[in-house]
Structures are given as C-alpha cells and as structure tokens.
N, C-alpha and C. Protein backbone atom coordinates (compact mmCIF):
# COMPACT_ATOMS: atom_id res chain seq x y z
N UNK A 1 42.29 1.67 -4.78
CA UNK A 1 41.16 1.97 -5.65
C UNK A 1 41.51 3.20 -6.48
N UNK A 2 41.49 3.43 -7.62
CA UNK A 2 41.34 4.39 -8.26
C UNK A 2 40.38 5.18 -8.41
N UNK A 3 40.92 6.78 -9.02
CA UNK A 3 40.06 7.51 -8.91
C UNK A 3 38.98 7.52 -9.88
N UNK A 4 38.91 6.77 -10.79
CA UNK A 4 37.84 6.17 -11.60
C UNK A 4 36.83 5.60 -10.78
N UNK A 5 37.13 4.47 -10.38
CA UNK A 5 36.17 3.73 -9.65
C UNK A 5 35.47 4.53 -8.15
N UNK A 6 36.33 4.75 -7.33
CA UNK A 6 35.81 5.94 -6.60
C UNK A 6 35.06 6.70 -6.65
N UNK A 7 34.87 7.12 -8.21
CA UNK A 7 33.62 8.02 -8.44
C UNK A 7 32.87 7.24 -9.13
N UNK A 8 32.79 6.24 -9.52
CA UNK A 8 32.10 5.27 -9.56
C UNK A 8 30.84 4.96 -8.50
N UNK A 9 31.76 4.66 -7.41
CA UNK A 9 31.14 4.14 -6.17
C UNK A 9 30.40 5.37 -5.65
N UNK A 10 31.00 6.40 -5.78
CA UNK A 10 30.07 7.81 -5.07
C UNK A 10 28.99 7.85 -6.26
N UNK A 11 29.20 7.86 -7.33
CA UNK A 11 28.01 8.17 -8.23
C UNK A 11 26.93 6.73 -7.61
N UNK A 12 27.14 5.77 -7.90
CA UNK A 12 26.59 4.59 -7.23
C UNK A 12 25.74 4.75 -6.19
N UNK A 13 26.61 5.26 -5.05
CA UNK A 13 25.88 5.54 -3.73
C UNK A 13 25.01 7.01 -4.23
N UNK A 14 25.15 7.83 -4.64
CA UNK A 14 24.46 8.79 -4.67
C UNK A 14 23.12 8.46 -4.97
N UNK A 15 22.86 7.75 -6.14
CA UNK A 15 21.63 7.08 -7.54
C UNK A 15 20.93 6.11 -6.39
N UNK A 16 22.26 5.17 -5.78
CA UNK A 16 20.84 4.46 -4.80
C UNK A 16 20.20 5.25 -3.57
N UNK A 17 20.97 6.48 -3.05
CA UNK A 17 20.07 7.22 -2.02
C UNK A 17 19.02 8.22 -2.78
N UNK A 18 19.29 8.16 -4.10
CA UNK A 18 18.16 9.27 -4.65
C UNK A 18 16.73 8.46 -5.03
N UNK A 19 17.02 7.21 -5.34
CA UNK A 19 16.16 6.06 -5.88
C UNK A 19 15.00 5.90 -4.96
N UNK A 20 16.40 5.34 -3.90
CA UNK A 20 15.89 4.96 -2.48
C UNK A 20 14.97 5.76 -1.56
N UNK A 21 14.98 7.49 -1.78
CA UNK A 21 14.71 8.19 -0.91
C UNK A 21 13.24 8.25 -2.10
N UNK A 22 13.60 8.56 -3.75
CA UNK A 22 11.98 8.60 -4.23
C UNK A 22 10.83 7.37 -3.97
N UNK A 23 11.46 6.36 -3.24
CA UNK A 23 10.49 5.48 -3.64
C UNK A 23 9.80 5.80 -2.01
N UNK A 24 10.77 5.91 -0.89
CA UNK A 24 9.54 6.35 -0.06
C UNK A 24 9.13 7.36 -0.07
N UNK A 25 9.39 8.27 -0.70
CA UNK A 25 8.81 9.40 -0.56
C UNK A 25 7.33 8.85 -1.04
N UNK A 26 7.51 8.08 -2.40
CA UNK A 26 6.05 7.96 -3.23
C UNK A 26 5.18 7.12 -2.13
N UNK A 27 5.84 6.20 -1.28
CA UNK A 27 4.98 5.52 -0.76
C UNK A 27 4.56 6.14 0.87
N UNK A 28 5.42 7.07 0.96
CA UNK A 28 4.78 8.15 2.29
C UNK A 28 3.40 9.14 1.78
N UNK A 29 3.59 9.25 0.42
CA UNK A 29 2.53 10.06 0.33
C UNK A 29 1.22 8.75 0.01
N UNK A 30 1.13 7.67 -0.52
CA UNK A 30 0.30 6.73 -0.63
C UNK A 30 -0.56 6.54 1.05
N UNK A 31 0.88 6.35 1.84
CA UNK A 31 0.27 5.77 3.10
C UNK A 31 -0.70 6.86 4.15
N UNK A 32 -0.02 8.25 3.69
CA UNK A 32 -0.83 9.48 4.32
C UNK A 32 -2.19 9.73 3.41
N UNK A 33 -2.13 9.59 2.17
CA UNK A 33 -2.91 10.01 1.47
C UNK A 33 -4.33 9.47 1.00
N UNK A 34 -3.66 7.99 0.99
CA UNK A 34 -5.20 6.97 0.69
C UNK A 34 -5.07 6.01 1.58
N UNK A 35 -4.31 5.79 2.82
CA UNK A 35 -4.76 5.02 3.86
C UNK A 35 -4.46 5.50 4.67
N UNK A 36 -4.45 6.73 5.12
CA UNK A 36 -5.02 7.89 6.36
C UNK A 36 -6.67 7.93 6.27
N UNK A 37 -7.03 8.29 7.56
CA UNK A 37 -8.71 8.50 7.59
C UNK A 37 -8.17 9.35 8.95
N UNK A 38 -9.44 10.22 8.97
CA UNK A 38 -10.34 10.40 7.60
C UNK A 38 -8.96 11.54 6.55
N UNK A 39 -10.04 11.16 5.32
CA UNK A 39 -8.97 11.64 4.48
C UNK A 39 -8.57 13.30 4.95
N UNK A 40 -9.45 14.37 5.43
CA UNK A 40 -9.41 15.63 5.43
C UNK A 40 -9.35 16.18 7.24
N UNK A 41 -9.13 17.06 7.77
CA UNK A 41 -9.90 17.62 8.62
C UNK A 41 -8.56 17.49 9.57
N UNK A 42 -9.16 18.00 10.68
CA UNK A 42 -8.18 18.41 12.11
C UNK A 42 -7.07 17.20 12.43
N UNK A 43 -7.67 15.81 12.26
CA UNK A 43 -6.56 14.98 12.73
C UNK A 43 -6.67 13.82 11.52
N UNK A 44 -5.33 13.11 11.37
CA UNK A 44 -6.13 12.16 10.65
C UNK A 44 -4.59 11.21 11.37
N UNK A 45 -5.70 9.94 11.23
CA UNK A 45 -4.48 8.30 11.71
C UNK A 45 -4.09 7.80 10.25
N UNK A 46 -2.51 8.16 10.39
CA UNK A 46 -1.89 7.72 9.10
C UNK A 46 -0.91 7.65 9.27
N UNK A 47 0.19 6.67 8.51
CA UNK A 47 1.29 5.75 8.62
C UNK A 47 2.19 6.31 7.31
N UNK A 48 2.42 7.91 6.82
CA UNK A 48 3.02 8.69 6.18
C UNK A 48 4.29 9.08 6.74
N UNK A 49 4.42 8.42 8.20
CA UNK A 49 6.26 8.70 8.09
C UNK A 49 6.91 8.00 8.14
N UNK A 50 6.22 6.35 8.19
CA UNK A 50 6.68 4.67 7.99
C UNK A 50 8.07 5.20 6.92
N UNK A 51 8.23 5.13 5.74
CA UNK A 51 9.04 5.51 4.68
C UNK A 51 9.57 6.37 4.92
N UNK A 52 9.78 7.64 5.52
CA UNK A 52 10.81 8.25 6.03
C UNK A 52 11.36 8.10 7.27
N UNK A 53 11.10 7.15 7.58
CA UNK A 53 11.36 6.35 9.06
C UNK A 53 12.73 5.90 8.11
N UNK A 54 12.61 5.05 7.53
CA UNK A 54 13.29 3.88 6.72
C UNK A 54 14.78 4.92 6.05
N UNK A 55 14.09 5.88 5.00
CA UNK A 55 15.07 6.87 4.83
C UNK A 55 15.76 7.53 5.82
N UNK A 56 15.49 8.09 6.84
CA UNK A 56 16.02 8.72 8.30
C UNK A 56 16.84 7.89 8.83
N UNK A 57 16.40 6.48 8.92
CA UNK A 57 17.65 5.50 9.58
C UNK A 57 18.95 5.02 8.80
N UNK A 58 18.27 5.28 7.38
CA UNK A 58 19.72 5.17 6.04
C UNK A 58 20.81 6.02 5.90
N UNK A 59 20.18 7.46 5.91
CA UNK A 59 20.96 8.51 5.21
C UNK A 59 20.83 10.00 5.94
N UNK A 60 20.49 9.63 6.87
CA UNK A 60 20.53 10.69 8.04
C UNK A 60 19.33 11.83 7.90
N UNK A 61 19.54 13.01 8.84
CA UNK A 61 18.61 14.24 9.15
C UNK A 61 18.36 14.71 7.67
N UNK A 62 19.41 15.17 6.95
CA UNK A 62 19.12 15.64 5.83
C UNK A 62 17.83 15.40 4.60
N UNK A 63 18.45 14.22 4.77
CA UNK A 63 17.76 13.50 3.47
C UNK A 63 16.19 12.96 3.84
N UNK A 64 16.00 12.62 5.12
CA UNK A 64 14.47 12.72 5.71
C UNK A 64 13.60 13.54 5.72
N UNK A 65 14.33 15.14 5.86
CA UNK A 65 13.78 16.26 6.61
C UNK A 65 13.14 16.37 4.35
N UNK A 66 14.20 16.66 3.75
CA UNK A 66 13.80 16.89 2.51
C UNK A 66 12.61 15.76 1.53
N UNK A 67 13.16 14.75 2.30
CA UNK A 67 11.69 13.59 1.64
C UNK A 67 10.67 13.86 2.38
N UNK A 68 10.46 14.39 3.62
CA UNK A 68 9.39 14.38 3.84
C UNK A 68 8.79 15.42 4.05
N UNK A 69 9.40 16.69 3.26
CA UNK A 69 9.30 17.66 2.78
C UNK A 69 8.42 17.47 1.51
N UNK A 70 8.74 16.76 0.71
CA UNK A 70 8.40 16.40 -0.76
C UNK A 70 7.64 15.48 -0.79
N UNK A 71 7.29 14.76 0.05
CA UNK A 71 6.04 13.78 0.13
C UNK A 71 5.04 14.72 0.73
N UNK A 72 5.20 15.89 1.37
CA UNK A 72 3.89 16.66 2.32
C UNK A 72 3.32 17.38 1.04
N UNK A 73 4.72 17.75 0.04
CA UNK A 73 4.62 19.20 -0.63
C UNK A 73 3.76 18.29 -1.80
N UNK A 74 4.11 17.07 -2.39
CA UNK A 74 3.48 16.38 -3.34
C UNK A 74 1.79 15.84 -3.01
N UNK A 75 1.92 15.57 -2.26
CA UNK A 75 0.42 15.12 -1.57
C UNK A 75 -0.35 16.11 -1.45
N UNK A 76 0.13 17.30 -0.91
CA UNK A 76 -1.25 18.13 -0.57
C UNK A 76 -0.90 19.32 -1.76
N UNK A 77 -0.06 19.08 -3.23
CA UNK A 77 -0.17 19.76 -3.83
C UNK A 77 -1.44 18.73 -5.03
N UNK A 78 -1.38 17.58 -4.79
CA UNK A 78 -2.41 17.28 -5.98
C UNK A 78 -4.12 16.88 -4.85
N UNK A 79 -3.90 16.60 -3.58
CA UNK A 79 -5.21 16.48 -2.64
C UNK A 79 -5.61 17.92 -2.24
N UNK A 80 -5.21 18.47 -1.65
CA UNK A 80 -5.98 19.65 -0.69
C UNK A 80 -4.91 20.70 -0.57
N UNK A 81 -3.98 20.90 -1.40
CA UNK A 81 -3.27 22.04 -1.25
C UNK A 81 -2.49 22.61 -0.39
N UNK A 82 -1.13 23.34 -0.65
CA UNK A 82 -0.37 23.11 0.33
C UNK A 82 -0.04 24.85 1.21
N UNK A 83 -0.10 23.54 2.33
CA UNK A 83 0.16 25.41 3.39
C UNK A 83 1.59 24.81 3.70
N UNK A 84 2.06 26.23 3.81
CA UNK A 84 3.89 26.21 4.51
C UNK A 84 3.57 26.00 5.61
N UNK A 85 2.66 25.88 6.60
CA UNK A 85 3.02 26.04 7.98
C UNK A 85 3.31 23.96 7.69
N UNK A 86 1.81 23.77 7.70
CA UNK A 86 2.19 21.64 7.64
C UNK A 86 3.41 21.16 7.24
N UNK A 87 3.39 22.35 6.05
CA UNK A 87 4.79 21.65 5.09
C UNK A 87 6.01 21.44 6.15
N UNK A 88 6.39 22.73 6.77
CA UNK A 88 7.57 23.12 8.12
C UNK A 88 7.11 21.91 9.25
N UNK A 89 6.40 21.89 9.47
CA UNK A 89 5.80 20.48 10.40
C UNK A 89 6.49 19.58 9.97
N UNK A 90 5.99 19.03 8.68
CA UNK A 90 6.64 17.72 7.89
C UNK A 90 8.39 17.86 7.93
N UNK A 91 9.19 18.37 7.60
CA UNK A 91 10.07 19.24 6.86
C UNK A 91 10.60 18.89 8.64
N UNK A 92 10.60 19.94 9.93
CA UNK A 92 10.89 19.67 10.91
C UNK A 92 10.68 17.93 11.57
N UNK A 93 9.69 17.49 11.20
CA UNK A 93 9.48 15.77 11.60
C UNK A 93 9.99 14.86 11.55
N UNK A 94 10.54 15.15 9.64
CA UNK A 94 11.99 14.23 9.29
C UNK A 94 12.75 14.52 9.56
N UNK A 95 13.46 15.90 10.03
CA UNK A 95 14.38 16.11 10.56
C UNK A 95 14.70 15.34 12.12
N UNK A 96 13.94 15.48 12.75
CA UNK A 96 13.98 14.87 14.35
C UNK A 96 14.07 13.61 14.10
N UNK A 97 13.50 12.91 12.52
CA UNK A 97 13.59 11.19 12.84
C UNK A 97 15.14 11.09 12.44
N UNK A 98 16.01 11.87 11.59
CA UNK A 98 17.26 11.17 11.02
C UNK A 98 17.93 11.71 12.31
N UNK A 99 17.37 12.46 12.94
CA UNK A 99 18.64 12.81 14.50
C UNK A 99 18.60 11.86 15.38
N UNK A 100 17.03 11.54 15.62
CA UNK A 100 16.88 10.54 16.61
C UNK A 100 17.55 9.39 15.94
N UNK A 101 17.23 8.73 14.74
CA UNK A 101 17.68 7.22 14.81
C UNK A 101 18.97 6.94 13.51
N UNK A 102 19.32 7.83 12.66
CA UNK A 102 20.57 7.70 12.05
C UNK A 102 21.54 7.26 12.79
N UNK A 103 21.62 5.88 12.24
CA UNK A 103 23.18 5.23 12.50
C UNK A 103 22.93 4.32 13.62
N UNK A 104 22.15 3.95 14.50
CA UNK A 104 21.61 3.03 15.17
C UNK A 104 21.57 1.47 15.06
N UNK A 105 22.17 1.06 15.26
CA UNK A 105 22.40 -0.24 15.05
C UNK A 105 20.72 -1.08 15.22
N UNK A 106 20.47 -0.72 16.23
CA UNK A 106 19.11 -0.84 16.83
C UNK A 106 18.33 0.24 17.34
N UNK A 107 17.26 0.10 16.98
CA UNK A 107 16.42 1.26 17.40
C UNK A 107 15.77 0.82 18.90
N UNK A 108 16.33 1.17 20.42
CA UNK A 108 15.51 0.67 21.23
C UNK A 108 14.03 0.99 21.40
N UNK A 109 13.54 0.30 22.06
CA UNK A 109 11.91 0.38 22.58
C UNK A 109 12.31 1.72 23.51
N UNK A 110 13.13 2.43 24.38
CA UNK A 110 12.75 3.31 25.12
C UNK A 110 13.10 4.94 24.03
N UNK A 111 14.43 4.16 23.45
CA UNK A 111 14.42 5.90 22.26
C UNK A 111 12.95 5.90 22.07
N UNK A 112 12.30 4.72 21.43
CA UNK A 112 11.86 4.70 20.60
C UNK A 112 10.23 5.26 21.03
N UNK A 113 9.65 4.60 22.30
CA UNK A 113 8.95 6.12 23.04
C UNK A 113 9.18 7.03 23.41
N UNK A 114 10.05 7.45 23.76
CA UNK A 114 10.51 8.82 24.39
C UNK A 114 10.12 9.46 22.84
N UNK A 115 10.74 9.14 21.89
CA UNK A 115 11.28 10.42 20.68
C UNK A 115 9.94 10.45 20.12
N UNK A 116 9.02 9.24 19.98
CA UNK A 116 7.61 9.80 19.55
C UNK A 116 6.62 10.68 20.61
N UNK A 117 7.25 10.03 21.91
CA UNK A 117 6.29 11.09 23.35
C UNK A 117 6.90 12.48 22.63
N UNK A 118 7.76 12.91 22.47
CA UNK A 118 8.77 14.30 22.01
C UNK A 118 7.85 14.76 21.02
N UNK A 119 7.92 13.95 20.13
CA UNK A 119 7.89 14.60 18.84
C UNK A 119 6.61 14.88 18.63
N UNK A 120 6.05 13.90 19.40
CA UNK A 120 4.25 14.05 18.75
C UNK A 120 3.62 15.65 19.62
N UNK A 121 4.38 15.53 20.69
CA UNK A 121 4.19 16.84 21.74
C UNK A 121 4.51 18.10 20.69
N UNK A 122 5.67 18.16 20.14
CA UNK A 122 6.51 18.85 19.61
C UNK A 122 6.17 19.20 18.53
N UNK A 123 5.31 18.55 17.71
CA UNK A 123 5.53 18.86 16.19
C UNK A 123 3.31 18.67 16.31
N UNK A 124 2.96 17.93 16.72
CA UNK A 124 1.37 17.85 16.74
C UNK A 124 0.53 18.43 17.57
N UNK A 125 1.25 18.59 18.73
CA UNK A 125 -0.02 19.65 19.79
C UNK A 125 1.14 21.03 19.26
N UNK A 126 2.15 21.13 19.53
CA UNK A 126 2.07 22.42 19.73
C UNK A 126 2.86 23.42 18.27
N UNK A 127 3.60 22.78 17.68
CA UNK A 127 3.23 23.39 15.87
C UNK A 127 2.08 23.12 15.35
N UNK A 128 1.65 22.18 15.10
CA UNK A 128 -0.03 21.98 14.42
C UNK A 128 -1.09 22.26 15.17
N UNK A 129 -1.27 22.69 16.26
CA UNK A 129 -2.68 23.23 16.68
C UNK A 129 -2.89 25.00 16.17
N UNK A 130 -1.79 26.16 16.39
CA UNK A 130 -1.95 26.95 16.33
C UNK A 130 -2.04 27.10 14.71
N UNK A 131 -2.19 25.98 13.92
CA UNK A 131 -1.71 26.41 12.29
C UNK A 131 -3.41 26.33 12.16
N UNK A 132 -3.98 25.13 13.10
CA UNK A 132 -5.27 25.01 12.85
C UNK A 132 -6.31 26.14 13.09
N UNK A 133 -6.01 26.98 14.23
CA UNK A 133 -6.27 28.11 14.60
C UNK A 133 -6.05 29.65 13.68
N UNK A 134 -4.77 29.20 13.69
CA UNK A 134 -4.64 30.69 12.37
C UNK A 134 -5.07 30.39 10.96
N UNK A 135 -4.75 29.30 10.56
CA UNK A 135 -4.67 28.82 8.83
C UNK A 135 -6.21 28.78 8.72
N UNK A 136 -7.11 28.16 9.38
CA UNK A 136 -8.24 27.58 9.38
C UNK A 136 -9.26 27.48 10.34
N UNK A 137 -9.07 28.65 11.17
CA UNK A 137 -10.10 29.44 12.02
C UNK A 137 -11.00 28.08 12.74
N UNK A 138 -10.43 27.51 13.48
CA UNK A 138 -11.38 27.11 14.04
C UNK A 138 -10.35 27.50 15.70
N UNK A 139 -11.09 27.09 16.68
CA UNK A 139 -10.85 27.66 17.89
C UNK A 139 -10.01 26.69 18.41
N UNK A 140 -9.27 27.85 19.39
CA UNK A 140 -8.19 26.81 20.51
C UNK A 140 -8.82 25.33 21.11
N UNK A 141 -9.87 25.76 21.92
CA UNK A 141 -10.27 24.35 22.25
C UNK A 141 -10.42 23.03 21.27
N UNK A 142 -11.32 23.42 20.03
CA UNK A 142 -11.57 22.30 19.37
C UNK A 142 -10.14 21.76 18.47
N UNK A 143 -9.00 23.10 18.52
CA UNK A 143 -7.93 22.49 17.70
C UNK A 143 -7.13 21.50 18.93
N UNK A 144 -7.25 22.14 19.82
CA UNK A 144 -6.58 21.45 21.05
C UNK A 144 -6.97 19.84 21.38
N UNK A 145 -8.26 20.06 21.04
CA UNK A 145 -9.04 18.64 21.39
C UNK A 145 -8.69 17.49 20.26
N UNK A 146 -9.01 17.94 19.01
CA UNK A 146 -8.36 16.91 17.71
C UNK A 146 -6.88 16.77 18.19
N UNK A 147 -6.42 17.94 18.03
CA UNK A 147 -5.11 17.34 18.35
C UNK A 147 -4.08 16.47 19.05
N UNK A 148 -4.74 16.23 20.21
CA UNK A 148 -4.55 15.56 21.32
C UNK A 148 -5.09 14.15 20.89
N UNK A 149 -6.38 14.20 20.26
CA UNK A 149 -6.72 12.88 19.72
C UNK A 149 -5.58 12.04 18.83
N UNK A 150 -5.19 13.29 17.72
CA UNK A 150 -4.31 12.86 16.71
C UNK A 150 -2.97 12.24 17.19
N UNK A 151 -2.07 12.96 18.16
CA UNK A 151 -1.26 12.85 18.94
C UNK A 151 -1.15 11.47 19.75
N UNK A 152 -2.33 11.24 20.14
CA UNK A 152 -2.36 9.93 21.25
C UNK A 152 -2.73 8.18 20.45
N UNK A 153 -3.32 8.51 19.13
CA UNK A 153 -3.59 7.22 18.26
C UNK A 153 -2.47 7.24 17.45
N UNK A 154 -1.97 8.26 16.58
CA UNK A 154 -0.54 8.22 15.94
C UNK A 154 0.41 7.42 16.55
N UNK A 155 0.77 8.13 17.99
CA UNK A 155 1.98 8.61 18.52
C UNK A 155 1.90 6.43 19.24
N UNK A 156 0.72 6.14 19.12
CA UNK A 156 1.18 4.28 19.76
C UNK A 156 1.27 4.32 18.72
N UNK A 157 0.24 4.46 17.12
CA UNK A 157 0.78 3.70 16.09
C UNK A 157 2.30 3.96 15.72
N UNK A 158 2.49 5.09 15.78
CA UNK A 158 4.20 5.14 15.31
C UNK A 158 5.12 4.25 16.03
N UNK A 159 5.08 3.96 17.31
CA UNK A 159 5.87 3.36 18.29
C UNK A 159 5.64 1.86 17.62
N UNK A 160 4.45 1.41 17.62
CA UNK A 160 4.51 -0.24 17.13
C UNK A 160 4.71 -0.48 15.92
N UNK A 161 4.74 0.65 15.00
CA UNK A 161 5.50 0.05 13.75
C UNK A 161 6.89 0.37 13.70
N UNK A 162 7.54 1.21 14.31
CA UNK A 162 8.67 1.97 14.62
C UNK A 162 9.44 0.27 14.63
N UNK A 163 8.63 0.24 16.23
CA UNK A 163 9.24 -1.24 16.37
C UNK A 163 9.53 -2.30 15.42
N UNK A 164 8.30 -2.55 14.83
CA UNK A 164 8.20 -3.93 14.44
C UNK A 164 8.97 -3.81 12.97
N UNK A 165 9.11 -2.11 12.51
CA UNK A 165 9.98 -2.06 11.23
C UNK A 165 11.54 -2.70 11.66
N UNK A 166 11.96 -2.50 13.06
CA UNK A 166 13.12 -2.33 13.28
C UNK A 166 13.59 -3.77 13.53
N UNK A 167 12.89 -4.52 13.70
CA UNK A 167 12.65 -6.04 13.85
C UNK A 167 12.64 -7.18 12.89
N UNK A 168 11.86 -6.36 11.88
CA UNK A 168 11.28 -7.55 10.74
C UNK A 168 11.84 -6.89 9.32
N UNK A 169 11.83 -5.83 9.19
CA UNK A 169 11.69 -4.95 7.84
C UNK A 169 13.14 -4.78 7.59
N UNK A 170 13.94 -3.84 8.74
CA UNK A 170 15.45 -3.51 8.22
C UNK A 170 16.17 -4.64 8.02
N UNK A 171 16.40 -5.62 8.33
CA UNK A 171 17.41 -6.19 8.00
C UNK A 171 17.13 -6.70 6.39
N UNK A 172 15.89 -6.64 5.49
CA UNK A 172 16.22 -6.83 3.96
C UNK A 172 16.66 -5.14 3.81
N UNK A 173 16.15 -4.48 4.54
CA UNK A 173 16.37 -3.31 4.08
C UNK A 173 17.85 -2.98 3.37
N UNK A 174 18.60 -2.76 4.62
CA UNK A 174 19.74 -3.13 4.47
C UNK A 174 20.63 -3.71 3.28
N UNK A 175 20.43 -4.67 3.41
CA UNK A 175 20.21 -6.24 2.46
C UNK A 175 20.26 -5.61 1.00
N UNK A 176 19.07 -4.68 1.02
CA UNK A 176 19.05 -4.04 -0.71
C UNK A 176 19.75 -2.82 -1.00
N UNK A 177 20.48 -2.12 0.03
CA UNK A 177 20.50 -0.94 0.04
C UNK A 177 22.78 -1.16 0.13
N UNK A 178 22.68 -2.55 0.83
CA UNK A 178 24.14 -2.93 0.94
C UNK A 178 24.53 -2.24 1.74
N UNK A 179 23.87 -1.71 2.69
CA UNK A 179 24.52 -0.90 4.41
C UNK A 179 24.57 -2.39 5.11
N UNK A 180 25.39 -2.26 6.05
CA UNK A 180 25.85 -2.79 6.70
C UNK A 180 25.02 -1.86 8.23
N UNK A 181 24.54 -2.87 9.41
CA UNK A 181 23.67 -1.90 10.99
C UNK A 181 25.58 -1.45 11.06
N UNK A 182 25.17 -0.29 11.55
CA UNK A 182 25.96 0.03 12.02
C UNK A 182 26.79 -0.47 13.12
C-alpha cells in the first residue's frame, strides 16, 4: 500500500469515527433529553448512554468519555445548564463504558451486570448524590433516597438494553462502520 492511500485510509477512518461519534452524541442527548422523565429534578429514567454504549464498544475509553462529555455539555447547555460536577459524572461514565467493553467480541450478561452494579454505585450514589447536596442544597437523606431510586430503575434498564443492543443492534452496526467483532 502506499503512502498515499494509507493516509487515505487513516483520513477515512478518522471522518467515519468523527461522524460516527457526532451522530450519537446527537442522539444521546435526544434520548436523555426528551425521552428521560421526568425531564428535571434528583433522578431521572433515561436511555442517554444507549449511543455511547455503541461509540465505547467502537473506538474505545477515549472517544466515549469525550462524547459523552459533549452530549452532557450540549444538553444541559441549551435545557437547564451546565454544572462541571454532572458534566465529570458524564465525562467519567464514558470512560468506564470504553474500558469495560472496547474490543469485546461479545458483551457477556455477567460483565454486563457487574459493570452497571459498579458503575451505577460508582458514578450515581456516590459522585451524584453529594453534587445534589452541595450544587443544589437539598439534604443527604432525600439526595440519598432519589438516588438509589435512580440507580436501581436505570441500572436494569441499562443491563437490558446493554444486552439486547449487543444481540440485535451491533452486528449492522458493525456492518456500517466496516469493523469487523473483534
């Protein structure tokens, strides 16, 4: 191959992971933004890391942690405004999904609870309660209590779409993206 084409192919691959990574980004902020409920407040059930799920299993830690950086920072810069602490939440979230499942041929059912039991522990009771507490004054208990709510309806929904993406969805994924499962 020449060095023409070579950079060809890297420019290539670059344009489809930048493409690839804006389009979920746009549709992570759709799925958090207008089909999350409730729209505002301590917890909300929403399917905003479906699409960086998808990016995280493509193109690793990096490129997740920053889309879903930019889907938190885009969403709550035109809805409700953005605090750094959520943002670092988001920002840390994609990071843990391109560690956990980059390069996976298959995503099993037990990663695949364990890393949301982890993460939802990790990133929703105990980074997001104290943000609720300092950022927005409401008290330990009641942040503790949403949170735990948020944590326990998320954390199955993430697992059964986790799944059923990994089942039904990746293999066009793939398909359009011209990865080969690992």
């Amino acid at each position: 191959m020449s060095k023409i084409q070579s950079n060809r192919k890297k420019g290539y691959e670059t344009l489809l992971k930048a493409t690839t990574s804006a389009m979920m980004i746009a549709l992570s902020v759709i799925f958090c933004r207008y089909l999350g409920f409730p729209t505002s407040g301590m917890w909300r059930v929403e399917i905003g890391f479906l699409p960086i799920l998808i990016v995280a299993i493509l193109y690793g830690p990096v490129w997740s942690a920053v889309s879903y950086g930019l889907a938190d920072f885009i969403g709550a810069l035109i809805w409700t405004g953005v605090n750094p602490f959520i943002l670092l939440c988001k920002i840390v979230f994609g990071l843990l999904l391109g560690i956990a499942f980059h390069g996976r041929e298959k995503i099993g059912l037990l990663r695949n609870i364990l890393f949301f039991i982890f993460i939802g522990f990790a990133v929703d009771i105990m980074m997001m309660t104290p943000i609720f507490v300092f950022s927005f004054g409401h008290t330990w208990k009641s942040a503790l209590i949403f949170r735990l709510a948020a944590f326990s309806v998320n954390t199955l929904l993430r697992i059964i779409l986790t799944f059923l993406t990994d089942k039904f969805l990746l293999p066009s994924i793939y398909k359009y993206t011209r990865k080969n499962r690992v």
